[in-house]
Protein backbone atom coordinates (compact mmCIF):
# COMPACT_ATOMS: atom_id res chain seq x y z
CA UNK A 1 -1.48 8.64 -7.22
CA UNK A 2 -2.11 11.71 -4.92
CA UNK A 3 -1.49 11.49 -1.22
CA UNK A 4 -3.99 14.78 -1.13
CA UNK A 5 -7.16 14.02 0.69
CA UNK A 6 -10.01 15.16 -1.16
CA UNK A 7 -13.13 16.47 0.65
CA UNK A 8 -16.57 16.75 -1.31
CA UNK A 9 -20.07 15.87 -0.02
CA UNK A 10 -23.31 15.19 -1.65
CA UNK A 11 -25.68 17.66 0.43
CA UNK A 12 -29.02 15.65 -0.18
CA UNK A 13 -27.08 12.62 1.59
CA UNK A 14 -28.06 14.48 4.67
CA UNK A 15 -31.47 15.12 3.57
CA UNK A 16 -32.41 11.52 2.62
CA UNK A 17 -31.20 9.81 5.44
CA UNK A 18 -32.77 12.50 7.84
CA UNK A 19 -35.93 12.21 6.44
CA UNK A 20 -35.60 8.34 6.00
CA UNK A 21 -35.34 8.34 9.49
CA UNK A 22 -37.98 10.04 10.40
CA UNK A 23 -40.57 7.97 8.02
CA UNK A 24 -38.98 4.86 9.18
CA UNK A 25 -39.80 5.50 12.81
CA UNK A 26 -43.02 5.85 11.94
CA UNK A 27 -43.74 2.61 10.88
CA UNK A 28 -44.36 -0.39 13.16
CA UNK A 29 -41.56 -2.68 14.70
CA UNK A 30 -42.60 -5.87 12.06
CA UNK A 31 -42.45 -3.41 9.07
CA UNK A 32 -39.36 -1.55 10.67
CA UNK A 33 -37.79 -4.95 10.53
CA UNK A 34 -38.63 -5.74 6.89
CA UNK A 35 -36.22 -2.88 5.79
CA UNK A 36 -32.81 -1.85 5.19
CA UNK A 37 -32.63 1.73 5.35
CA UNK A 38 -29.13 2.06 3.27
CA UNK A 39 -31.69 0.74 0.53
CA UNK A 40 -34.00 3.05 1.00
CA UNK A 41 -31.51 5.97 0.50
CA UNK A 42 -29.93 4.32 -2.32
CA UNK A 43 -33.04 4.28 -4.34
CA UNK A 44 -33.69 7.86 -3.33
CA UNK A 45 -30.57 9.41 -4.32
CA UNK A 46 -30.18 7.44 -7.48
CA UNK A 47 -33.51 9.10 -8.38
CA UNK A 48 -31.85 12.93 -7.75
CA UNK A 49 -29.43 15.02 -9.10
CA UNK A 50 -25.81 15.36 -7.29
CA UNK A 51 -25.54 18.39 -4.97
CA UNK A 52 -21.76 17.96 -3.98
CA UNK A 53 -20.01 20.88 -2.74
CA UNK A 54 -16.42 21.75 -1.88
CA UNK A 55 -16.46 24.81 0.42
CA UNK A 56 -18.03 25.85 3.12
CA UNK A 57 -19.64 28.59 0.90
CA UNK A 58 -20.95 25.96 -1.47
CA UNK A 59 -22.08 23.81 0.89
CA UNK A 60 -24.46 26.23 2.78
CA UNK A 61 -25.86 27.04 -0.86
CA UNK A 62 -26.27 23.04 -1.66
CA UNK A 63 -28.05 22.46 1.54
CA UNK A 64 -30.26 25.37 1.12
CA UNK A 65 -31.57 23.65 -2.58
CA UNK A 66 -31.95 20.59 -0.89
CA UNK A 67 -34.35 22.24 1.72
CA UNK A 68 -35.80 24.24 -0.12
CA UNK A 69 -36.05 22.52 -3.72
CA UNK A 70 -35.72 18.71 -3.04
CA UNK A 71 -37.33 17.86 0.27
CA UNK A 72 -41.05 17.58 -1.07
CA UNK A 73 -39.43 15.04 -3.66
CA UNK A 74 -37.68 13.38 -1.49
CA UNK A 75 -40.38 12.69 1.01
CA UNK A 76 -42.40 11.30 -1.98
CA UNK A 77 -39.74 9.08 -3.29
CA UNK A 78 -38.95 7.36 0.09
CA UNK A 79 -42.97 6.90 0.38
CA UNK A 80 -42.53 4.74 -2.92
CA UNK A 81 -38.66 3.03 -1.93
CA UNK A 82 -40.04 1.94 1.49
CA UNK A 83 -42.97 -0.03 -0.36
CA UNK A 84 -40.77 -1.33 -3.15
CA UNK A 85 -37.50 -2.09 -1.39
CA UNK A 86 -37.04 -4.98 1.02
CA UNK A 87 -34.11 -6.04 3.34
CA UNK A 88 -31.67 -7.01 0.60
CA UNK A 89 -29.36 -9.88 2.12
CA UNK A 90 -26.43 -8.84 0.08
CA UNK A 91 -25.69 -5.36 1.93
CA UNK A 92 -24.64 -8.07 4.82
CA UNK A 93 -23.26 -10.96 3.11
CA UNK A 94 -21.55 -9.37 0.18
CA UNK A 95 -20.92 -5.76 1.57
CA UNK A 96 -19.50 -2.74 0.01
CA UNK A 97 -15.52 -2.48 -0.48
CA UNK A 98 -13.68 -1.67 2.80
CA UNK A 99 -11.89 1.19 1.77
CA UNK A 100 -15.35 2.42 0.51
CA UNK A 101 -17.26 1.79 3.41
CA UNK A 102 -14.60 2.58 6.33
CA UNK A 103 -14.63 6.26 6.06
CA UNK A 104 -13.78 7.88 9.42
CA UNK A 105 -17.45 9.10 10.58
CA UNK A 106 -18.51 4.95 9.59
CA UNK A 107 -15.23 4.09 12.45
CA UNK A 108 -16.35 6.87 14.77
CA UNK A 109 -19.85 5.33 14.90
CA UNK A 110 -18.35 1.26 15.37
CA UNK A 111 -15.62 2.90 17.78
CA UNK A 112 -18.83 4.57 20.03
CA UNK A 113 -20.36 1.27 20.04
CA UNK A 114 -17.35 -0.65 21.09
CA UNK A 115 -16.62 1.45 23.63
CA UNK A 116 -20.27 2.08 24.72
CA UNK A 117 -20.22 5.78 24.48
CA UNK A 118 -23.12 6.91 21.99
CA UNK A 119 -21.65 10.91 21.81
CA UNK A 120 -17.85 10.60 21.10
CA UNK A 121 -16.41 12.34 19.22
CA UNK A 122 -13.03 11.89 17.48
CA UNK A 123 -11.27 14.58 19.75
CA UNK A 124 -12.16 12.21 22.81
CA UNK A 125 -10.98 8.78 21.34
CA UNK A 126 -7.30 8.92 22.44
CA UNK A 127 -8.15 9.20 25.98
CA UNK A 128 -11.27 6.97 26.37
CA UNK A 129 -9.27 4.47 24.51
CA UNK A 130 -6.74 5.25 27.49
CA UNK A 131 -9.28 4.81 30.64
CA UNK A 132 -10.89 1.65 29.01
CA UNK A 133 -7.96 -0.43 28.38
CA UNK A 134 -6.71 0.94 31.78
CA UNK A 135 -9.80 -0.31 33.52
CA UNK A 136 -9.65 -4.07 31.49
CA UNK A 137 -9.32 -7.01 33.19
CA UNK A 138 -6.81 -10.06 33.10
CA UNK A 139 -9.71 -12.42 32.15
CA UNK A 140 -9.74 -9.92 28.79
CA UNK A 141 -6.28 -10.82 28.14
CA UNK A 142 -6.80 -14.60 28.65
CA UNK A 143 -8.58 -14.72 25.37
CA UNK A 144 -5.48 -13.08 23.10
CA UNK A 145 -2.44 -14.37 21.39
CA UNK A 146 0.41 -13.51 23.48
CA UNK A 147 1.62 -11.48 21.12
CA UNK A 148 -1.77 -9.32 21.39
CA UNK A 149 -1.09 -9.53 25.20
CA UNK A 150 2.34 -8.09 25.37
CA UNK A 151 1.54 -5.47 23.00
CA UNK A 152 -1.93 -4.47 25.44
CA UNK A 153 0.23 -4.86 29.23
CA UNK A 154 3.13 -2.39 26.87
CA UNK A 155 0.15 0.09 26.00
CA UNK A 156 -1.06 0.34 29.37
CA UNK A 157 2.41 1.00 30.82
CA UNK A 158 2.11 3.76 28.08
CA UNK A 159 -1.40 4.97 29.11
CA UNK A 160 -0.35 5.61 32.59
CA UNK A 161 2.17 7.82 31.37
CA UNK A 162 -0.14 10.29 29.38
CA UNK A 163 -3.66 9.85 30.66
CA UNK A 164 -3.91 12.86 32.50
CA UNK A 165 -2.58 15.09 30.35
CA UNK A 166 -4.92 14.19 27.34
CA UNK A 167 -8.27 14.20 29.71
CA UNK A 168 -7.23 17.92 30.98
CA UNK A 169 -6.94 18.82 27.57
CA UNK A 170 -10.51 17.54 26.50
CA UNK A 171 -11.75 19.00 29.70
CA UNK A 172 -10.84 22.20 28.54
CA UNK A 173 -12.25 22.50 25.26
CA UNK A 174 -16.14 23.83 25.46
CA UNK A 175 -18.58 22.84 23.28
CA UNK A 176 -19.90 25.55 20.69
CA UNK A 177 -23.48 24.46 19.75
CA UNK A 178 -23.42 25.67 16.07
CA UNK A 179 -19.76 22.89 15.80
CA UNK A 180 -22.02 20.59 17.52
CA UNK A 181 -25.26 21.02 15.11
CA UNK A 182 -21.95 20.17 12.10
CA UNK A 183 -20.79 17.28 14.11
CA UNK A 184 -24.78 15.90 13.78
CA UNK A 185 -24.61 16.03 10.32
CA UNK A 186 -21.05 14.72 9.69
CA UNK A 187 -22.51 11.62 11.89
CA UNK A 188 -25.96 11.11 9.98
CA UNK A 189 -24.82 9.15 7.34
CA UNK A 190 -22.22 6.88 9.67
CA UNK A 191 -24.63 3.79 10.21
CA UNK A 192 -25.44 3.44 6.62
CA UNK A 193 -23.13 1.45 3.73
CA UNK A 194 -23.73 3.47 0.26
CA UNK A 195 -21.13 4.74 -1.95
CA UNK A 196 -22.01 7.15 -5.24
CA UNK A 197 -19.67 4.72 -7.44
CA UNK A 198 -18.56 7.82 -9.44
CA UNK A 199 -16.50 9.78 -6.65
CA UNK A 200 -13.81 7.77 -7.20
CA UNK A 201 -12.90 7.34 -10.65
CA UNK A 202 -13.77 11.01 -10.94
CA UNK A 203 -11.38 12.27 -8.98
CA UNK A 204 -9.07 10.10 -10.40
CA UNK A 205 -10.10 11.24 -13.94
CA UNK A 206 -9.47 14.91 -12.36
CA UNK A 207 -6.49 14.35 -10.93
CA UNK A 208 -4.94 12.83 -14.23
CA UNK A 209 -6.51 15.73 -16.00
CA UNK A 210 -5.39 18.43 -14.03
CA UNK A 211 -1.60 16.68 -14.03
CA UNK A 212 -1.44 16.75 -17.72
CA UNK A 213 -2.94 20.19 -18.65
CA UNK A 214 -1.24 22.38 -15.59
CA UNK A 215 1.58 23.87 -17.87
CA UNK A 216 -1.43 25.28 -20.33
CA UNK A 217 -3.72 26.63 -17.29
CA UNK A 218 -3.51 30.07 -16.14
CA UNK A 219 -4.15 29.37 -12.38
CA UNK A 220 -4.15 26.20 -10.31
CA UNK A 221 -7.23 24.69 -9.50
CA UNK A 222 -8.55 22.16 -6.30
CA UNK A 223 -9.32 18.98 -7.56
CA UNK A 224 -12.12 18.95 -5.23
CA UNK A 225 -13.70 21.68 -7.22
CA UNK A 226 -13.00 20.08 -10.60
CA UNK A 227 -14.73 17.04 -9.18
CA UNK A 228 -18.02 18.28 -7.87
CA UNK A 229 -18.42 20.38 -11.05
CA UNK A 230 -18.15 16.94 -12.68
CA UNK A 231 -20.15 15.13 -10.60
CA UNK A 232 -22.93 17.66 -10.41
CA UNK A 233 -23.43 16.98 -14.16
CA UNK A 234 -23.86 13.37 -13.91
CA UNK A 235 -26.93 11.08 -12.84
CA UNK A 236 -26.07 9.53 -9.34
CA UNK A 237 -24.68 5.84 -8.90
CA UNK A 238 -25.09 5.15 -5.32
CA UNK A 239 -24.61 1.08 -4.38
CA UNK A 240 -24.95 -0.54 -0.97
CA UNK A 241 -23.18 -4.18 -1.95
CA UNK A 242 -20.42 -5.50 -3.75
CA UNK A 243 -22.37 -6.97 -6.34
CA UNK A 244 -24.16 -3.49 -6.99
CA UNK A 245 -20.83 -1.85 -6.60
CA UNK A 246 -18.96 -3.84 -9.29
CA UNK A 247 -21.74 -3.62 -11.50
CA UNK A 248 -22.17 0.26 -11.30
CA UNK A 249 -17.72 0.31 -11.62
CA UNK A 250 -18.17 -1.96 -14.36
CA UNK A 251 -20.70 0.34 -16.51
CA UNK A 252 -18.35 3.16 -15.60
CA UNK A 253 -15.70 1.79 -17.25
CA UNK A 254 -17.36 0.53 -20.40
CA UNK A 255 -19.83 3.33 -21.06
CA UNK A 256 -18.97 6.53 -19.33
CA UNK A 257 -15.20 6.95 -18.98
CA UNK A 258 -14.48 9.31 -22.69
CA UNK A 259 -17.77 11.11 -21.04
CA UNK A 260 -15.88 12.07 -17.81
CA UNK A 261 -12.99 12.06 -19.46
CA UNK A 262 -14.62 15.14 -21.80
CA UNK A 263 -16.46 16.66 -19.72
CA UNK A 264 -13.34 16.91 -17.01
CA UNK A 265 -11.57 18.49 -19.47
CA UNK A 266 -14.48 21.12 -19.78
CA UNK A 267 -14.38 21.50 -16.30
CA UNK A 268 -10.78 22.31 -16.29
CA UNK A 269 -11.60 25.06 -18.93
CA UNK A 270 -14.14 26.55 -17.94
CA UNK A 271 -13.03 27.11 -14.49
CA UNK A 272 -9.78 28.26 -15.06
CA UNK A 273 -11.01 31.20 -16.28
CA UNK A 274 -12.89 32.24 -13.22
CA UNK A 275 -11.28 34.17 -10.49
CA UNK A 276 -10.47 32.67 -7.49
CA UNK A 277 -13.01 32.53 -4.52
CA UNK A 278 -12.12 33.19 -1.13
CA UNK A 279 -13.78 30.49 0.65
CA UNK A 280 -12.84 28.10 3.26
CA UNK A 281 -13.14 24.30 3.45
CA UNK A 282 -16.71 22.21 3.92
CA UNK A 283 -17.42 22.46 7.50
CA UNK A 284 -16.84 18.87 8.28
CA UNK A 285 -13.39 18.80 7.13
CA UNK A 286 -12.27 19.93 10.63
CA UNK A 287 -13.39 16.85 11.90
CA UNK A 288 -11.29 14.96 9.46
CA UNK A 289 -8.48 16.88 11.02
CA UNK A 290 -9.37 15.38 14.39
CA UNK A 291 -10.03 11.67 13.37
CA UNK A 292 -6.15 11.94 11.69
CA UNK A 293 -4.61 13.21 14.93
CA UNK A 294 -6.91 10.97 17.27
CA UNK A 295 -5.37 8.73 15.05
CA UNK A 296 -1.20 10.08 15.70
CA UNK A 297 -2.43 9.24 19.38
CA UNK A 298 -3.44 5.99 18.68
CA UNK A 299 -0.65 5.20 17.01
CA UNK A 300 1.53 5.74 20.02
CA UNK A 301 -1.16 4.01 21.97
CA UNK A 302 -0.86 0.84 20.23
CA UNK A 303 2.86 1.02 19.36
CA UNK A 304 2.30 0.87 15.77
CA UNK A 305 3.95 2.64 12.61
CA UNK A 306 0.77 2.64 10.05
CA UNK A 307 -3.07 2.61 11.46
CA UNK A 308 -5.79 3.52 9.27
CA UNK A 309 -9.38 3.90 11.00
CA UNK A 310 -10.58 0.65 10.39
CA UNK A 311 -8.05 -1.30 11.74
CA UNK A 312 -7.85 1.03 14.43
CA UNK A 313 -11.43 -0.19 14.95
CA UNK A 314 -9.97 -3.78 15.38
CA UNK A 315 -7.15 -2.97 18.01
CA UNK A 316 -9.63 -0.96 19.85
CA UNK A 317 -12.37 -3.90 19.96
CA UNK A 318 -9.33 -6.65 21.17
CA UNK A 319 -7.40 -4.08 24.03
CA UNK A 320 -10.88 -3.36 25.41
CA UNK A 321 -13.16 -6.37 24.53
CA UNK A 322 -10.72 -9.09 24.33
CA UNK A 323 -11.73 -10.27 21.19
CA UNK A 324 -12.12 -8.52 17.37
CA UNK A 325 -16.25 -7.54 17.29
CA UNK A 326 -15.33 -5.92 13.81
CA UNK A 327 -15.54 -8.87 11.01
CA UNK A 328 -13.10 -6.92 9.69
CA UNK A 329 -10.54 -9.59 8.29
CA UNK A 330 -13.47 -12.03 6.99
CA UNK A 331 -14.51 -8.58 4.78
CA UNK A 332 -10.89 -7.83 3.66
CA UNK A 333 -10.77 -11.65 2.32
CA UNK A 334 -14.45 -11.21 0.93
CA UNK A 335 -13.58 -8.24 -0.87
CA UNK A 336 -10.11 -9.40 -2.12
CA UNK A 337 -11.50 -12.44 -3.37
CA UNK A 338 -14.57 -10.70 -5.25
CA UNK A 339 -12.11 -7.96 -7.05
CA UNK A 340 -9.48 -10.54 -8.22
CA UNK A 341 -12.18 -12.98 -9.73
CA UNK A 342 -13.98 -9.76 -11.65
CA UNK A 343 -10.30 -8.09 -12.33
CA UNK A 344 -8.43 -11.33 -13.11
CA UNK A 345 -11.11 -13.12 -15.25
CA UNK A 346 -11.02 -15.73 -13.13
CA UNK A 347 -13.33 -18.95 -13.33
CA UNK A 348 -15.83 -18.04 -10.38
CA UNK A 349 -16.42 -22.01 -9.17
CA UNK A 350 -12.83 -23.47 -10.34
CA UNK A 351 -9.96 -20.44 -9.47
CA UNK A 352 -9.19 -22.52 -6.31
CA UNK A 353 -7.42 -19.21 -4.31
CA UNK A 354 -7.22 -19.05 -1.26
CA UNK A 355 -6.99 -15.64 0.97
CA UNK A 356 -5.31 -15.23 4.50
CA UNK A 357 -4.11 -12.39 6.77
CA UNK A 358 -0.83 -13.37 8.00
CA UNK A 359 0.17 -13.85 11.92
CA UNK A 360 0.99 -10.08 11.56
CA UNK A 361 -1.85 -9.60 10.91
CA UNK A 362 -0.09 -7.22 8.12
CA UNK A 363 1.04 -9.43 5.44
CA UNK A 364 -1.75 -10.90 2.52
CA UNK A 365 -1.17 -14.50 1.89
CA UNK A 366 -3.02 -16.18 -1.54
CA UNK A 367 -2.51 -19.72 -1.89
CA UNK A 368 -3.51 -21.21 -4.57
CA UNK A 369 -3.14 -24.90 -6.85
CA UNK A 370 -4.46 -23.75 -9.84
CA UNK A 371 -1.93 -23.28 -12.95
CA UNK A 372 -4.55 -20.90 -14.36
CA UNK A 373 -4.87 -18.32 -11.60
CA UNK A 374 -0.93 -18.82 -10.77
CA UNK A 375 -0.40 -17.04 -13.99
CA UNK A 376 -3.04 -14.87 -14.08
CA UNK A 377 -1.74 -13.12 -11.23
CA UNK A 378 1.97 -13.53 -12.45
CA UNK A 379 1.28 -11.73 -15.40
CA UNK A 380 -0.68 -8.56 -14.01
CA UNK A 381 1.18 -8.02 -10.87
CA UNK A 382 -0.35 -4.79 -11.47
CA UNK A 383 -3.54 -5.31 -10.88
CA UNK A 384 -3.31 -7.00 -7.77
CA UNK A 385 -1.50 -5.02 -6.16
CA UNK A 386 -3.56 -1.90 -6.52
CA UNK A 387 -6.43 -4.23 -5.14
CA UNK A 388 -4.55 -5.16 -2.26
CA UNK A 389 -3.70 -1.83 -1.52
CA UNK A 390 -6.96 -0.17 -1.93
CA UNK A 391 -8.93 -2.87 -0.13
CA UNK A 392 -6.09 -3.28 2.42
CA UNK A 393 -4.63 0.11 3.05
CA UNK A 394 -2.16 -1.40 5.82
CA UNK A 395 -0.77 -4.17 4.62
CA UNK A 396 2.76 -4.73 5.14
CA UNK A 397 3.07 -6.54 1.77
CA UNK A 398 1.86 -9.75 0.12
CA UNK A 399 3.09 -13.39 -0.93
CA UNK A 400 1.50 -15.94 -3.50
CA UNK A 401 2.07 -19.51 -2.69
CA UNK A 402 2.02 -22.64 -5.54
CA UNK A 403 2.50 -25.35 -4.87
CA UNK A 404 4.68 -26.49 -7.46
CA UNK A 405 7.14 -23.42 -6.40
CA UNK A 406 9.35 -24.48 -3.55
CA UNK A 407 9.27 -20.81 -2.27
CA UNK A 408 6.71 -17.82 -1.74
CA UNK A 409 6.72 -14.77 -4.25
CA UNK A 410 6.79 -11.98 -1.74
CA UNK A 411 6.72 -8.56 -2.18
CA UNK A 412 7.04 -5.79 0.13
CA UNK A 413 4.66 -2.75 0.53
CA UNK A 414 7.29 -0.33 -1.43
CA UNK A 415 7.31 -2.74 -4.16
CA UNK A 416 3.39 -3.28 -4.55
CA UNK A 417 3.44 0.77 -4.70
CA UNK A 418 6.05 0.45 -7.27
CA UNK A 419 4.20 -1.81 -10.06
CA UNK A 420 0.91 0.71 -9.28
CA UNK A 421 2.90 3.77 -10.10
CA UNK A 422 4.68 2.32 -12.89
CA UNK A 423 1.41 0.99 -14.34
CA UNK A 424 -0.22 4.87 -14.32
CA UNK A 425 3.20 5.64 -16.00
CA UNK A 426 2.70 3.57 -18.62
């Protein structure tokens, strides 16, 4: 498993949801109503081909073909997706995967509501996060576990240690208009949930690929390029619920797989051979940069070892709300549950397992009274750990409770990362 980020980005994404936007405000409030715009853009990208890019060279070219060659299309598809597609329930009751959804410009945009601020930006969190917990009240706190109200009074005796420096900082930095026009577009898609179900398993594909044939290659390669050469090459999969998502993952697996598989390794080829490009990253990864060191400060904010940027959303919403606004931990158990039924072959009405977030609010706890499903996770520790960890990035480890076993099987974080790696191994 690589611990490299990898940054690639679809440059009609931008186009879509702009110009879904702008139709959709045309419309009355009833109709307005009637629609769920991550639909919408769904049905218009599945109906284009991919324009990812991987540098900042690429993705001026990309953007430029889907100006100048795409938009007409696009306006005419969404004409057609906002008269055939509705407000589909199960983008809210069975949403996408967390750890598809919670990307760090979809936190950014749950982190401006929470903290009523409709321009920050990542570079401002830290200290806003500072002045607002600063500023709550002990009523606030009267609605937390004491646990969650020790660790809030210990972060403000923190914040009064360090607010000043961090606002002079901000207060320093000016604002360059063409880094602001960026910042626009690395926000446009943050309100919507869809997911091109390939990115994934194609960089994973890539990454296994470029693993096994390095010794034969005569210069490295990014696996961000590999990817978007694949991905440029095949018809779009974009999903905006878990029931879409698992169906488009599912259809991956069974029919496409020894085509990305093939054409990866063509890929690999073909650009091995070309020189190298000087080029610099896509423009938005800088802002990447500052989401993972707004999230270093909130780390020291909250007094915690691992944060990713959802559950940062979560601390954020109980230190300055008083209470969790996110959902978050009814979505983890959603998800979990969904992935291990598919994954496990479980029986959907009679697996009887049950999913809780420990006190912790770390640890995964299943329960469960069913002799079936006790062995079906027994026997593929494997698999459920690598759900756990994708779906739950921050876990602290898991335990599986039967209650014919007088004790919990509990594994630690190290060890779920352990059967995953030793799984790819094999």
């Amino acid at each position: 498993m690589s611990e490299a980020k990898v940054y690639i980005k679809n440059a009609l994404e931008i186009v879509v949801v702009e110009e879904a936007k702008n139709q959709l405000a045309q419309l009355d409030r009833a109709k307005r109503e009637e629609i769920n715009l991550s639909e919408v853009i769904a049905f218009v990208l599945n109906r284009l081909p991919c324009l990812y890019a991987s540098s900042d060279r690429g993705w001026l070219q990309q953007k430029k073909r889907a100006n100048n060659e795409f938009r007409k299309q696009v306006i005419g598809l969404l004409h057609q997706a906002f008269l055939r597609v509705g407000n589909n329930p199960l983008v809210r009751v069975s949403p996408l995967p967390l750890y598809e959804i919670e990307r760090p410009d979809y936190c950014l945009q749950q982190l401006r509501e929470i903290l009523r601020r409709p321009n920050l930006t990542w570079k401002e969190v830290p200290a806003i996060v500072q002045e607002s917990i600063t500023r709550g009240t002990a009523a606030a706190l009267e609605h937390l576990s004491l646990y969650d109200r020790r660790r809030i009074l210990e972060t403000k005796n923190f914040i009064r240690k360090s607010k000043e420096q961090m606002k002079k900082a901000i207060e320093a930095e000016k604002v360059d208009p063409i880094e602001l026009q960026e910042f626009n577009s690395y926000m446009m898609t943050a309100e919507y949930q869809f997911v091109n179900v390939l990115e994934r398993p194609v960089i994973q594909i890539v990454e296994h690929q470029l693993e096994q044939m390095k010794a034969n290659l005569s210069r490295s390669l990014e696996v961000a390029d590999v990817a978007v050469y694949v991905l440029n090459r095949f018809p779009a999969m974009y999903a905006t619920n878990a029931k879409g998502f698992q169906q488009q993952r599912e259809r991956v697996r069974r029919e496409l797989i020894n085509d990305l598989q093939a054409l990866t390794i063509q890929a690999i080829l073909e650009l091995s051979k070309t020189p190298r490009r000087l080029v610099g990253p896509l423009p938005f990864v800088k802002f990447e940069r500052e989401h993972e060191q707004a999230l270093e400060n909130l780390k020291e904010i909250f007094q915690v070892e691992e944060l990713t940027c959802g559950k940062a959303v979560e601390l954020v919403s109980k230190a300055v709300l008083g209470k969790n606004l996110s959902n978050r931990i009814k979505t983890i158990r959603s998800n979990l549950l969904q992935e291990l039924i598919v994954s496990l072959s479980l029986h959907p009405n009679r697996h009887d397992l049950q999913i809780e977030i420990g006190e912790d609010d770390s640890q995964i706890v299943f329960r469960t009274n069913n002799q079936d499903t006790f062995w079906a996770i027994v026997d593929r520790p494997q698999v459920i750990c690598r759900i756990v960890l994708e779906t739950f990035p921050e876990t602290s480890g898991m335990q599986l409770q039967y209650q014919r076993l007088p004790f919990p099987l509990v594994l630690t974080k190290h060890e779920m990362e352990e059967e995953v790696i030793n799984d790819l191994r094999n």
